[in-house]
C-alpha atoms as a PDB file:
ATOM      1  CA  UNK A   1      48.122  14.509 -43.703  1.00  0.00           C
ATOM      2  CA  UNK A   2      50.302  12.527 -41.457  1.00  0.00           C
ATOM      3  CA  UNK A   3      53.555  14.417 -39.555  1.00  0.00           C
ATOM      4  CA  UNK A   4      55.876  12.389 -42.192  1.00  0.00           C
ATOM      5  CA  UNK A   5      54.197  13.961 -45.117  1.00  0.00           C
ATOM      6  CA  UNK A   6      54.103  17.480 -44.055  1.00  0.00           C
ATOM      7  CA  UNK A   7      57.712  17.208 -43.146  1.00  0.00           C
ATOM      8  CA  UNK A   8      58.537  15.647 -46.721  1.00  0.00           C
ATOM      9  CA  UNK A   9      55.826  18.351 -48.083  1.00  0.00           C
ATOM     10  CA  UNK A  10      57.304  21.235 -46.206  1.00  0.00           C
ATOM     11  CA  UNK A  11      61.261  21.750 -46.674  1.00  0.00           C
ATOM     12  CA  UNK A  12      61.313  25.301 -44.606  1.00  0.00           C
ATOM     13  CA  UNK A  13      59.967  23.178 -41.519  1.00  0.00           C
ATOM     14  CA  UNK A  14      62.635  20.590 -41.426  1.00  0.00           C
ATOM     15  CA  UNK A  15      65.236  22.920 -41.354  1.00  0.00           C
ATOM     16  CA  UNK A  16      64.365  24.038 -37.069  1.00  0.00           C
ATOM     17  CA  UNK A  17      64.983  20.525 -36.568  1.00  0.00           C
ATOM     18  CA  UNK A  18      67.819  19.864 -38.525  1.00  0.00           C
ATOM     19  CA  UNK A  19      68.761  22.801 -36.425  1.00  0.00           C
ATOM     20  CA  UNK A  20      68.275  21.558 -33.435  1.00  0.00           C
ATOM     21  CA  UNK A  21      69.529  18.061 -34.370  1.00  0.00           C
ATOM     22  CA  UNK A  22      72.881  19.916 -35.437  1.00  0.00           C
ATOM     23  CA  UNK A  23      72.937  21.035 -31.429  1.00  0.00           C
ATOM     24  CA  UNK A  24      71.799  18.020 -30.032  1.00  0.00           C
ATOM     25  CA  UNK A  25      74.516  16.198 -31.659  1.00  0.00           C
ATOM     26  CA  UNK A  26      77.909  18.023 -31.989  1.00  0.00           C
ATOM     27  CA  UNK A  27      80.764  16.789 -33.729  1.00  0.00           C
ATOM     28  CA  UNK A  28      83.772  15.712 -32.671  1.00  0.00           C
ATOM     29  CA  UNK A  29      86.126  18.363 -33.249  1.00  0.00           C
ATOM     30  CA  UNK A  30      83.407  20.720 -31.807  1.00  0.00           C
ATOM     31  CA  UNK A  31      83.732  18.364 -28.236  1.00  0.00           C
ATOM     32  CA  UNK A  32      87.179  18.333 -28.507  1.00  0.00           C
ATOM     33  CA  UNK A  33      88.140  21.941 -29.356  1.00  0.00           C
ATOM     34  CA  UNK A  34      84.988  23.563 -26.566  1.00  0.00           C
ATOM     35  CA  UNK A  35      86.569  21.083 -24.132  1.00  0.00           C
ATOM     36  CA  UNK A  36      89.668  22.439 -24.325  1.00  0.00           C
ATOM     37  CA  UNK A  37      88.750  25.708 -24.742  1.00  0.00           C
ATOM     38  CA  UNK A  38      87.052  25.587 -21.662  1.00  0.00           C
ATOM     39  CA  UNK A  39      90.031  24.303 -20.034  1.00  0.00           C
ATOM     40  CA  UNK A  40      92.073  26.993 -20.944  1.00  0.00           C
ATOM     41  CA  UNK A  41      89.443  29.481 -19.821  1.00  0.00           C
ATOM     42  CA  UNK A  42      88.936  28.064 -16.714  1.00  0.00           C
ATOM     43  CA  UNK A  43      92.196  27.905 -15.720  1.00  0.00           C
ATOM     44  CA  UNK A  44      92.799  31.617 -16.802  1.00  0.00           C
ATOM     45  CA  UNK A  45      90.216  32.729 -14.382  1.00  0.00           C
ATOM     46  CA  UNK A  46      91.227  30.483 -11.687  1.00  0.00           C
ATOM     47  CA  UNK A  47      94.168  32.643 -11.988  1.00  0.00           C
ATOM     48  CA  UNK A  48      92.521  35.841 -11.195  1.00  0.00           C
ATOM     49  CA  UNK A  49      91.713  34.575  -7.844  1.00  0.00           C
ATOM     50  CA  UNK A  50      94.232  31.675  -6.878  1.00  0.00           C
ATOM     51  CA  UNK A  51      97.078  29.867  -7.951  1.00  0.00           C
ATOM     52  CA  UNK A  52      99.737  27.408  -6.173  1.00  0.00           C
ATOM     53  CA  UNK A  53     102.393  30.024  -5.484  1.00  0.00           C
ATOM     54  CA  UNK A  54     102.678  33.738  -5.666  1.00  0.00           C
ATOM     55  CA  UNK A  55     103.408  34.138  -9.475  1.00  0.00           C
ATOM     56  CA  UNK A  56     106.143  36.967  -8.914  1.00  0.00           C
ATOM     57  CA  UNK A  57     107.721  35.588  -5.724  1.00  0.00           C
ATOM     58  CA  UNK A  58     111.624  35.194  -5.660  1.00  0.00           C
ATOM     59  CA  UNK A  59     113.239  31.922  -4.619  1.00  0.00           C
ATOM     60  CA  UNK A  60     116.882  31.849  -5.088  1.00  0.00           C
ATOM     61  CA  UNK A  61     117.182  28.095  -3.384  1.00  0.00           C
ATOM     62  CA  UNK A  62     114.273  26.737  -5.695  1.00  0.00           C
ATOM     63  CA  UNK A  63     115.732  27.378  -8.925  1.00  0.00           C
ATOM     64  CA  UNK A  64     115.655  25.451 -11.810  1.00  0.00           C
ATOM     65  CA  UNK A  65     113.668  22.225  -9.854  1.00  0.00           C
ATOM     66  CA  UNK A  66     111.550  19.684 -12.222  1.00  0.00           C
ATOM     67  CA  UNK A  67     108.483  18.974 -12.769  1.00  0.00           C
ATOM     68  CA  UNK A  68     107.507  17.387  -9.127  1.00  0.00           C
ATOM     69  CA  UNK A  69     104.612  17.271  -6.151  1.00  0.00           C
ATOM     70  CA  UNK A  70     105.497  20.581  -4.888  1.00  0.00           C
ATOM     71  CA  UNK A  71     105.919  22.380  -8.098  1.00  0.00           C
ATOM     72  CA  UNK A  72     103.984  20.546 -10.868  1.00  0.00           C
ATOM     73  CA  UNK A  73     105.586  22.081 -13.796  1.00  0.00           C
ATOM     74  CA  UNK A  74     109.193  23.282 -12.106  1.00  0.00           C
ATOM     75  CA  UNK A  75     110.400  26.715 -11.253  1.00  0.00           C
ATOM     76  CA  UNK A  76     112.445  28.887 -13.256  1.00  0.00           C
ATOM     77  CA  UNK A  77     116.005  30.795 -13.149  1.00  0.00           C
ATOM     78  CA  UNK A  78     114.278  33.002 -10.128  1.00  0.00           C
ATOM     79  CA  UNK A  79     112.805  30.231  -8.372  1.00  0.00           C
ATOM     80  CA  UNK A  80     109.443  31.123  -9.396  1.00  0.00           C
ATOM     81  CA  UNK A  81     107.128  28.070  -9.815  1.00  0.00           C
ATOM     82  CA  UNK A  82     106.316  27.713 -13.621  1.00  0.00           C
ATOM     83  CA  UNK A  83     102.465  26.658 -13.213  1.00  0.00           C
ATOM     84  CA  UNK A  84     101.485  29.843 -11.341  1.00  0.00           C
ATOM     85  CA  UNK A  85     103.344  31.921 -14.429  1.00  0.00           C
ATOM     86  CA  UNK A  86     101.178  29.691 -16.403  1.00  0.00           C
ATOM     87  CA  UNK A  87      97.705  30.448 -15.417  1.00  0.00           C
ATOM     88  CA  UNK A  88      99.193  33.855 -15.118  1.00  0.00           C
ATOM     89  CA  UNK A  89     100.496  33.873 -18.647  1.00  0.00           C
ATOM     90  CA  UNK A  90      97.064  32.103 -19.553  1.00  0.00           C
ATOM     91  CA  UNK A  91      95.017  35.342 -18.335  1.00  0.00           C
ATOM     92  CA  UNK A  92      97.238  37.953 -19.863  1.00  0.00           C
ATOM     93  CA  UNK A  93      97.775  35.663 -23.130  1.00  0.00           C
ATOM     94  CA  UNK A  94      93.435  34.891 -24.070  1.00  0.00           C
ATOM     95  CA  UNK A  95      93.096  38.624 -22.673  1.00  0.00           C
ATOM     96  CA  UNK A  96      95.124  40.422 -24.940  1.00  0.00           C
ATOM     97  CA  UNK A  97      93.703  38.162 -27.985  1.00  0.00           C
ATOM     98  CA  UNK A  98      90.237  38.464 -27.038  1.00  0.00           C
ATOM     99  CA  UNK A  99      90.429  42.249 -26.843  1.00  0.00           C
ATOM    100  CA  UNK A 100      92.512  42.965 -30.067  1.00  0.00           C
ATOM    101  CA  UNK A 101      90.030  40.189 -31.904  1.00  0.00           C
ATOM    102  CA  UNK A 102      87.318  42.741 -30.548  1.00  0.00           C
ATOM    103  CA  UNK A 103      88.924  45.923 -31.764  1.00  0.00           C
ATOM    104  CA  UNK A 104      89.242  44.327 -35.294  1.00  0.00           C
ATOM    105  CA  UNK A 105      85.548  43.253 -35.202  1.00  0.00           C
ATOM    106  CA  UNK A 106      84.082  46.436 -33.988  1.00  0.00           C
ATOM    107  CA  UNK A 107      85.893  48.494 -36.389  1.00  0.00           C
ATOM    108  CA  UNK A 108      86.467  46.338 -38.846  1.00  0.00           C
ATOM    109  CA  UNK A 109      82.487  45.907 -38.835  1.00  0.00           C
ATOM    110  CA  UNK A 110      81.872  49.689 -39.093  1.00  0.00           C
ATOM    111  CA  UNK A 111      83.779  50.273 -41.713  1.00  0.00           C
ATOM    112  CA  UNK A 112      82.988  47.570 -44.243  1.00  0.00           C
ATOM    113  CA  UNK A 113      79.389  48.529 -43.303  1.00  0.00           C
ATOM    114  CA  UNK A 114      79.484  52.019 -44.703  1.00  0.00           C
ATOM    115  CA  UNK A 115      82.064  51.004 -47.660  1.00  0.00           C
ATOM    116  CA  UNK A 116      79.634  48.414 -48.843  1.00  0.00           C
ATOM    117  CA  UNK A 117      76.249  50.221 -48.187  1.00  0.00           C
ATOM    118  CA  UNK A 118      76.995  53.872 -48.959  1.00  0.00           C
ATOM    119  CA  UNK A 119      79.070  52.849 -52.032  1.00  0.00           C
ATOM    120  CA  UNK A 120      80.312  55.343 -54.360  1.00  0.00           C
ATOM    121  CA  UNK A 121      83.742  57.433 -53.639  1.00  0.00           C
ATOM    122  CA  UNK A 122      82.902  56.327 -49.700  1.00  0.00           C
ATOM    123  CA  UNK A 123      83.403  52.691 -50.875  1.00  0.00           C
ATOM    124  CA  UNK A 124      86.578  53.768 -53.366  1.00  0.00           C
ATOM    125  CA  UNK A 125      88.121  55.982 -50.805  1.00  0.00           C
ATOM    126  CA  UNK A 126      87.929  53.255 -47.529  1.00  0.00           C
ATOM    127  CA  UNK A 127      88.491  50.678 -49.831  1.00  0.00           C
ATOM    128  CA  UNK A 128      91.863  51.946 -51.059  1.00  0.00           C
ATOM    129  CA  UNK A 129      92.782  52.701 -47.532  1.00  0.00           C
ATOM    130  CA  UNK A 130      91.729  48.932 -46.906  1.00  0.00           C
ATOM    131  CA  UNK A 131      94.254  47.283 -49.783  1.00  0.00           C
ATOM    132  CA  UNK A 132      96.758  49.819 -48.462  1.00  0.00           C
ATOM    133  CA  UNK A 133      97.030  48.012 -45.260  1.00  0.00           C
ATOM    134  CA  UNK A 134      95.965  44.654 -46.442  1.00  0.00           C
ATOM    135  CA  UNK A 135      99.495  45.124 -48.405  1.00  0.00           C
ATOM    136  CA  UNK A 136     101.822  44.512 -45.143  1.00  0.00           C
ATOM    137  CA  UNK A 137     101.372  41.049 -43.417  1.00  0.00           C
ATOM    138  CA  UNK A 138      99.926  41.635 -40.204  1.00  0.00           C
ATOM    139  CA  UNK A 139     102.732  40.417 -37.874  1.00  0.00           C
ATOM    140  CA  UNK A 140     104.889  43.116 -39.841  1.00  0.00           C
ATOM    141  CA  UNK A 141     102.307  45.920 -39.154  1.00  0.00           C
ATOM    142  CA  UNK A 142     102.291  45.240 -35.915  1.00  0.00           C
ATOM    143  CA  UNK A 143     106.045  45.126 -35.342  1.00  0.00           C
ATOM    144  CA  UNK A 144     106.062  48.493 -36.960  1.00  0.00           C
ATOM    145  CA  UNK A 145     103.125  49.954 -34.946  1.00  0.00           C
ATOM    146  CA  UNK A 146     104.890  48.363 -31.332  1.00  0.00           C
ATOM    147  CA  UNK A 147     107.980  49.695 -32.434  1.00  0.00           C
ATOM    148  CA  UNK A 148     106.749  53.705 -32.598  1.00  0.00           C
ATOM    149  CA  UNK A 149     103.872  53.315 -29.401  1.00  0.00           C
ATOM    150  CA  UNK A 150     106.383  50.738 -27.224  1.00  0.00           C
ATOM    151  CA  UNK A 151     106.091  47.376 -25.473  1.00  0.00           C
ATOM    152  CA  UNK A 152     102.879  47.399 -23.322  1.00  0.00           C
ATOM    153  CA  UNK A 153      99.507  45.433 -22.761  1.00  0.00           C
ATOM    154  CA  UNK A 154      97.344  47.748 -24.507  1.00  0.00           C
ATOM    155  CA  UNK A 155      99.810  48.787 -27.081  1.00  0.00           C
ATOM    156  CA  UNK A 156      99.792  45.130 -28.740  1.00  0.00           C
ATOM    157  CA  UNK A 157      95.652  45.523 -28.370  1.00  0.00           C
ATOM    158  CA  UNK A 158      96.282  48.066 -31.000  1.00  0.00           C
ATOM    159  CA  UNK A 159      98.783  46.826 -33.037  1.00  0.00           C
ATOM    160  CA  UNK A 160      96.904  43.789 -33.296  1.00  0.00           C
ATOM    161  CA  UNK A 161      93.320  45.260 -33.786  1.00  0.00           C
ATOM    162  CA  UNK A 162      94.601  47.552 -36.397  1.00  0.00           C
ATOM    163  CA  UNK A 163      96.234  44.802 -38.387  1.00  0.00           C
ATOM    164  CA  UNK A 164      93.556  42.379 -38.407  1.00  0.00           C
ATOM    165  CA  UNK A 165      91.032  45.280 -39.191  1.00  0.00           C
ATOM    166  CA  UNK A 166      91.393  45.209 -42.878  1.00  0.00           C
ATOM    167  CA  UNK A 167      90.379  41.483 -42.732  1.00  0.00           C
ATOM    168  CA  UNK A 168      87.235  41.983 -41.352  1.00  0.00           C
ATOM    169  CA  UNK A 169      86.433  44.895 -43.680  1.00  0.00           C
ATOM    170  CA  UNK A 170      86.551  43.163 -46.761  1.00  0.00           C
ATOM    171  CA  UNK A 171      84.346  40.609 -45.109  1.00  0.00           C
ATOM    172  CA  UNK A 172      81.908  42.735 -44.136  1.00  0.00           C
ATOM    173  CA  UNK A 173      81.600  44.743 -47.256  1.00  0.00           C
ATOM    174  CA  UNK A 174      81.345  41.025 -49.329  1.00  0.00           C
ATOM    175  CA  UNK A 175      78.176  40.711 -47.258  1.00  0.00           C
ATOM    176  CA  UNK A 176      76.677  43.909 -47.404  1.00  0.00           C
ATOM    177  CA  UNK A 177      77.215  43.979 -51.261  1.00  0.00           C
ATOM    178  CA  UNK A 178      74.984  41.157 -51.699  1.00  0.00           C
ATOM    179  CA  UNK A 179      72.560  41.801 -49.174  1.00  0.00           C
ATOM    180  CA  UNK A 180      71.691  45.885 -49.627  1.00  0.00           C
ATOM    181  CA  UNK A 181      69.622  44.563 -53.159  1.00  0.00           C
ATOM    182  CA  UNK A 182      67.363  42.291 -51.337  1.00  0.00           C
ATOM    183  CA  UNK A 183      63.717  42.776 -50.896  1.00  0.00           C
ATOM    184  CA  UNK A 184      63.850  42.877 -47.125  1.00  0.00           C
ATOM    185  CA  UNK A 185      66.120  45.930 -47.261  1.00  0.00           C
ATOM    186  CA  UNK A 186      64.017  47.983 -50.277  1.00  0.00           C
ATOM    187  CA  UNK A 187      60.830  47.284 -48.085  1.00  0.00           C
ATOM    188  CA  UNK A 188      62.649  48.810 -45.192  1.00  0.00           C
ATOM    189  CA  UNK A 189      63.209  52.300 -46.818  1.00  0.00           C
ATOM    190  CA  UNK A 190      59.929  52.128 -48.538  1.00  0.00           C
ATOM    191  CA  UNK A 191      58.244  52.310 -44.691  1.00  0.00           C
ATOM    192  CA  UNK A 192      60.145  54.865 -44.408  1.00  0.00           C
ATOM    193  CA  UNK A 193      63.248  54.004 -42.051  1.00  0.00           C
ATOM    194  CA  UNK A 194      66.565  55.902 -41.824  1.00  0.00           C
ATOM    195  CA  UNK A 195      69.712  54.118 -43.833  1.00  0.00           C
ATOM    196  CA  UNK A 196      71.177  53.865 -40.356  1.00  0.00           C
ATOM    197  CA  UNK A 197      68.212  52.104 -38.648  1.00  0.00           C
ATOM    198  CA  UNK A 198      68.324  49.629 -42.076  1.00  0.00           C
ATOM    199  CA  UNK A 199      72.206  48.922 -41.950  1.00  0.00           C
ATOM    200  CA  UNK A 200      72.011  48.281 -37.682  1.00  0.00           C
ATOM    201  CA  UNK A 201      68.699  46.270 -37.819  1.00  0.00           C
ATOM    202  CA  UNK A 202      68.240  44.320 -41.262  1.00  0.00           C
ATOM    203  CA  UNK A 203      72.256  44.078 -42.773  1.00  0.00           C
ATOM    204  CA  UNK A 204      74.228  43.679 -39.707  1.00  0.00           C
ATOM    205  CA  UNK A 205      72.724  40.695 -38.413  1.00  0.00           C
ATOM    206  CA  UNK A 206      72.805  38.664 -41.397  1.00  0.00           C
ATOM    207  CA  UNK A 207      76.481  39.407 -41.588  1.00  0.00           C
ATOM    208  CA  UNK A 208      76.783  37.832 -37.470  1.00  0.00           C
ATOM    209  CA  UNK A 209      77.623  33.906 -39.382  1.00  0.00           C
ATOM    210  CA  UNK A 210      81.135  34.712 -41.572  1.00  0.00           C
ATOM    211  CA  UNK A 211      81.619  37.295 -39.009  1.00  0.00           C
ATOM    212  CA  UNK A 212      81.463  34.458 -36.138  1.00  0.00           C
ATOM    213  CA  UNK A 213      83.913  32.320 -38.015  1.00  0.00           C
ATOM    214  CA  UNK A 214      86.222  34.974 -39.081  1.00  0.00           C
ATOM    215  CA  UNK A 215      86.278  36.105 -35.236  1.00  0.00           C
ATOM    216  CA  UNK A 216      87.494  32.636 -33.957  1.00  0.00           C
ATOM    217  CA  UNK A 217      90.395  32.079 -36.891  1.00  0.00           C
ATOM    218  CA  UNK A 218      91.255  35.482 -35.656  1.00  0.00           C
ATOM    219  CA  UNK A 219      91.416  34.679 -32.290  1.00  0.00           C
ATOM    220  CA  UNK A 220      94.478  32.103 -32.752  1.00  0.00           C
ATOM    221  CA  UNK A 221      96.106  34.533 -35.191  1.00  0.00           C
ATOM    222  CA  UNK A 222      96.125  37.404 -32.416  1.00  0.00           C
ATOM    223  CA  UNK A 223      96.844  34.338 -29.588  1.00  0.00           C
ATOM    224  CA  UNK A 224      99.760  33.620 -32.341  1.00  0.00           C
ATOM    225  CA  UNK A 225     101.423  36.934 -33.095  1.00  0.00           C
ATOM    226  CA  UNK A 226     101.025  38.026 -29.274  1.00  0.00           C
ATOM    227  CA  UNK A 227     103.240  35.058 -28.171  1.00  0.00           C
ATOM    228  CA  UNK A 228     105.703  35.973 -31.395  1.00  0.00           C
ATOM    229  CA  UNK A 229     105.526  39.660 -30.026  1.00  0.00           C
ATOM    230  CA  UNK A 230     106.199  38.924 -26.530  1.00  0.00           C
ATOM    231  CA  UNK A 231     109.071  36.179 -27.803  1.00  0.00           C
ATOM    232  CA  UNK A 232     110.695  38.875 -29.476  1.00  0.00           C
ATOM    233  CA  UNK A 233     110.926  41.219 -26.590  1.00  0.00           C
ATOM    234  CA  UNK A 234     107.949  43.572 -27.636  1.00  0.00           C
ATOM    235  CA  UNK A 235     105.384  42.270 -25.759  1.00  0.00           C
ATOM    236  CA  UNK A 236     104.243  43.059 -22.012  1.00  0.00           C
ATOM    237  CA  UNK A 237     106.916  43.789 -20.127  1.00  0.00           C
ATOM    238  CA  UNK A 238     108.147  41.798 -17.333  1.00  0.00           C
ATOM    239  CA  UNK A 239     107.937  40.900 -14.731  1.00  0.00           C
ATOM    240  CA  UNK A 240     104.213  40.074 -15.752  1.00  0.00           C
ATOM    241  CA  UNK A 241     103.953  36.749 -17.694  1.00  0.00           C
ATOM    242  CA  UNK A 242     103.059  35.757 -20.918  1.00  0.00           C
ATOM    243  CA  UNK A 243     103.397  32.437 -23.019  1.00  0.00           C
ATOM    244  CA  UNK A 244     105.523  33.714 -25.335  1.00  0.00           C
ATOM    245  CA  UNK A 245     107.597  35.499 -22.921  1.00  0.00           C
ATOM    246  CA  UNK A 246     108.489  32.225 -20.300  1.00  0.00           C
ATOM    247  CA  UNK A 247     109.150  30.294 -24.100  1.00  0.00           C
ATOM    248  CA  UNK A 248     111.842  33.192 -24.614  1.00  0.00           C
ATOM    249  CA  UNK A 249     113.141  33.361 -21.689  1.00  0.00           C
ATOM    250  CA  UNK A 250     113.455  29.647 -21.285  1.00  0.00           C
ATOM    251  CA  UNK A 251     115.908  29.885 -24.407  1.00  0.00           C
ATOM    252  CA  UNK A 252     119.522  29.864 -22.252  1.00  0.00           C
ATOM    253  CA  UNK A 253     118.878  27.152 -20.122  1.00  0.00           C
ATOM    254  CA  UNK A 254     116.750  24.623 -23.078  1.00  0.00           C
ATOM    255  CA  UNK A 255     119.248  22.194 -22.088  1.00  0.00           C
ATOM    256  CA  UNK A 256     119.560  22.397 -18.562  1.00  0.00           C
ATOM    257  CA  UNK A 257     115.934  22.909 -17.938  1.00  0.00           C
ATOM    258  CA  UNK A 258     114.469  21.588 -20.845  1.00  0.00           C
ATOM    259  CA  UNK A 259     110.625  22.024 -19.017  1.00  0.00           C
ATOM    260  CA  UNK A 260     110.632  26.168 -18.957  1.00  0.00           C
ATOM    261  CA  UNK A 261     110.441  25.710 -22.953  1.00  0.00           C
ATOM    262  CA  UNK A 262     108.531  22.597 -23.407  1.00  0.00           C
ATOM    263  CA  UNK A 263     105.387  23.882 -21.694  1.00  0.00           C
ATOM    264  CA  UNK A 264     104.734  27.230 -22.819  1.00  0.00           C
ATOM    265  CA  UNK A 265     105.113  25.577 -25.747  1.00  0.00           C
ATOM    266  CA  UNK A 266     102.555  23.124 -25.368  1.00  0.00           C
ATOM    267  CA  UNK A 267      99.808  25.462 -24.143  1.00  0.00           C
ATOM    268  CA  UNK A 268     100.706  27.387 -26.966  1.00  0.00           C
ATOM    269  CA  UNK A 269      99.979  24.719 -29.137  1.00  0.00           C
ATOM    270  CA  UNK A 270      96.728  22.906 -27.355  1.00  0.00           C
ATOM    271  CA  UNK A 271      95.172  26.866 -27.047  1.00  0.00           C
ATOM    272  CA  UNK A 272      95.734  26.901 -31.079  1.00  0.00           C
ATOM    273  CA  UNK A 273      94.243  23.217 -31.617  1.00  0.00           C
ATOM    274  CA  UNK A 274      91.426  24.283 -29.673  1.00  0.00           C
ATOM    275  CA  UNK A 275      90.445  27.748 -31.714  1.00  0.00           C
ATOM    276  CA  UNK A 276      90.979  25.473 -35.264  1.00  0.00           C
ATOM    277  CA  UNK A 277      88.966  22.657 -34.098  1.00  0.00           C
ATOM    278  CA  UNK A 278      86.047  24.457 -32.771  1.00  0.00           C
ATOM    279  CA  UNK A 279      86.249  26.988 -35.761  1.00  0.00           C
ATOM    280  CA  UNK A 280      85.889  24.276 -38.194  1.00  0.00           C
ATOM    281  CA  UNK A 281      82.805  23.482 -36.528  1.00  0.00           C
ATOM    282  CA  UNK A 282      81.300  26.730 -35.787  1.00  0.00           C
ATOM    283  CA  UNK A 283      82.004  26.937 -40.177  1.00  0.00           C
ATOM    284  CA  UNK A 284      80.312  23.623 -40.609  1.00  0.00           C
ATOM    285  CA  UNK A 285      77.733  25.402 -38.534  1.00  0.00           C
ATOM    286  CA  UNK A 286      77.211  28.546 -40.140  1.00  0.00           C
ATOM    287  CA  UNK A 287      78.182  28.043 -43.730  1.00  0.00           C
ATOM    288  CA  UNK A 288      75.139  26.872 -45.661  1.00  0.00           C
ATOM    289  CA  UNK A 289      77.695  25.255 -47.852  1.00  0.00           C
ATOM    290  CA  UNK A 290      78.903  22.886 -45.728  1.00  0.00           C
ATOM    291  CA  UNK A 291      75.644  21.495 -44.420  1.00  0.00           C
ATOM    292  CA  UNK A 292      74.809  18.253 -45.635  1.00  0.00           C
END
């Protein structure tokens, strides 16, 4: 039989190579969003080890100078130049989201694991819990939580984990639902294994794909709220930099120095573009329902 007919014969073995055709070939908004992604990352760890000017550094006779040669994206009210706050803000900005995105997972994960596997009054019990918390819109739950712990880095890790937790729970518990009845999981506790050993090394992995796509929407929600946080006055204090604390602090002088605003603003916006364009694609990816 020629390779053509066992391919057309066979449907299990064309799906490696639509697989690996998938790779090969990325979409667009997959090259866009990674591109810019990358971008972003790079230039927030450039800013661990360099940057034009000393990011804190007062200088009274610079103030408020454009966009120009020496200072590519102005200075602000202090004289600071705006770029180095930038790849400053960049660092603290993607660092904060990436490690409340990973509280929220981990937990999140753990959780919705033993609701949906254990069942019973564990699943009725965390469950309620769950709704409880899905009830308050995340932002809000996390005003409330900065409010009692106060403004700091780590502090907004938490608020931002715990509200985003919930999320990730019900997601979780969707998948192990479905997948505890399967055959691959009753032959596992026929040979004997533990219900721990089954839930870490048949269910979890097969939950890794909506997990993966709920993890990057997640990723511009926490990039979102921390930049509302930090607008508001609740986020990191100063004089470190975020995004959304050079946007506020740009406010008073919007129509003097109309730059201090516009490009926080626009980071903001490309760093969001980025995590919706390559999510799409990493759904497109994962979900067998939107493979052609």
């Amino acid at each position: 039989m020629s390779a053509k007919r066992t391919l057309q014969a066979e449907p299990a073995l064309r799906a490696p190579l639509r697989a690996r055709r998938a790779w090969r070939y990325p979409p667009l908004n997959a090259l866009i969003g990674g591109g810019l992604l990358l971008i972003l990352i790079g230039m927030a760890l450039l800013g661990l080890v360099w940057t034009p000017y000393e990011p804190l550094r007062l200088d009274l006779l610079a103030r408020f100078q454009a966009p120009s040669a020496a200072h590519w994206l102005g200075t602000d009210e202090f004289g600071r130049d705006a770029l180095s706050r930038m790849m400053m803000g960049a660092r603290t900005s993607l660092w904060i989201s990436l490690l409340s995105v990973s509280f929220a997972v981990v937990a999140g994960t753990l959780i919705g694991m033993l609701a949906g596997y254990l069942r019973g009054w564990t699943d009725r019990v965390l469950m309620m819990l769950n709704d409880a918390l899905l009830a308050f819109p995340g932002i809000l739950m996390a005003l409330g939580i900065m409010a009692i712990i106060g403004a700091s880095q780590y502090g907004i890790v938490l608020a931002l984990g715990i509200a985003y937790t919930p999320s990730v729970v019900r997601v979780v518990r969707g998948s192990v639902l479905s997948l505890r009845e399967l055959e691959f999981v009753e032959a596992s506790r026929v040979i004997g294994n533990s219900e721990f050993y089954t839930m870490l090394r048949h269910i979890a992995p097969n939950c890794l794909a909506p997990l993966c796509v709920l993890a990057t929407s997640m990723f511009g929600w926490a990039l979102l709220s921390e930049s509302a946080l930090s607008f508001l006055g609740l986020g990191v204090p100063p004089p470190a930099a975020t995004w959304g604390s050079m946007l506020a602090a740009s406010r008073p002088y919007i129509a003097s120095a109309a730059w201090l605003g516009i490009f926080p603003g626009i980071f903001i916006s490309l760093a969001l573009l980025a995590i919706n364009l390559f999510g799409d694609a990493l759904r497109d990816r994962l979900d067998p329902r939107m493979r052609k």
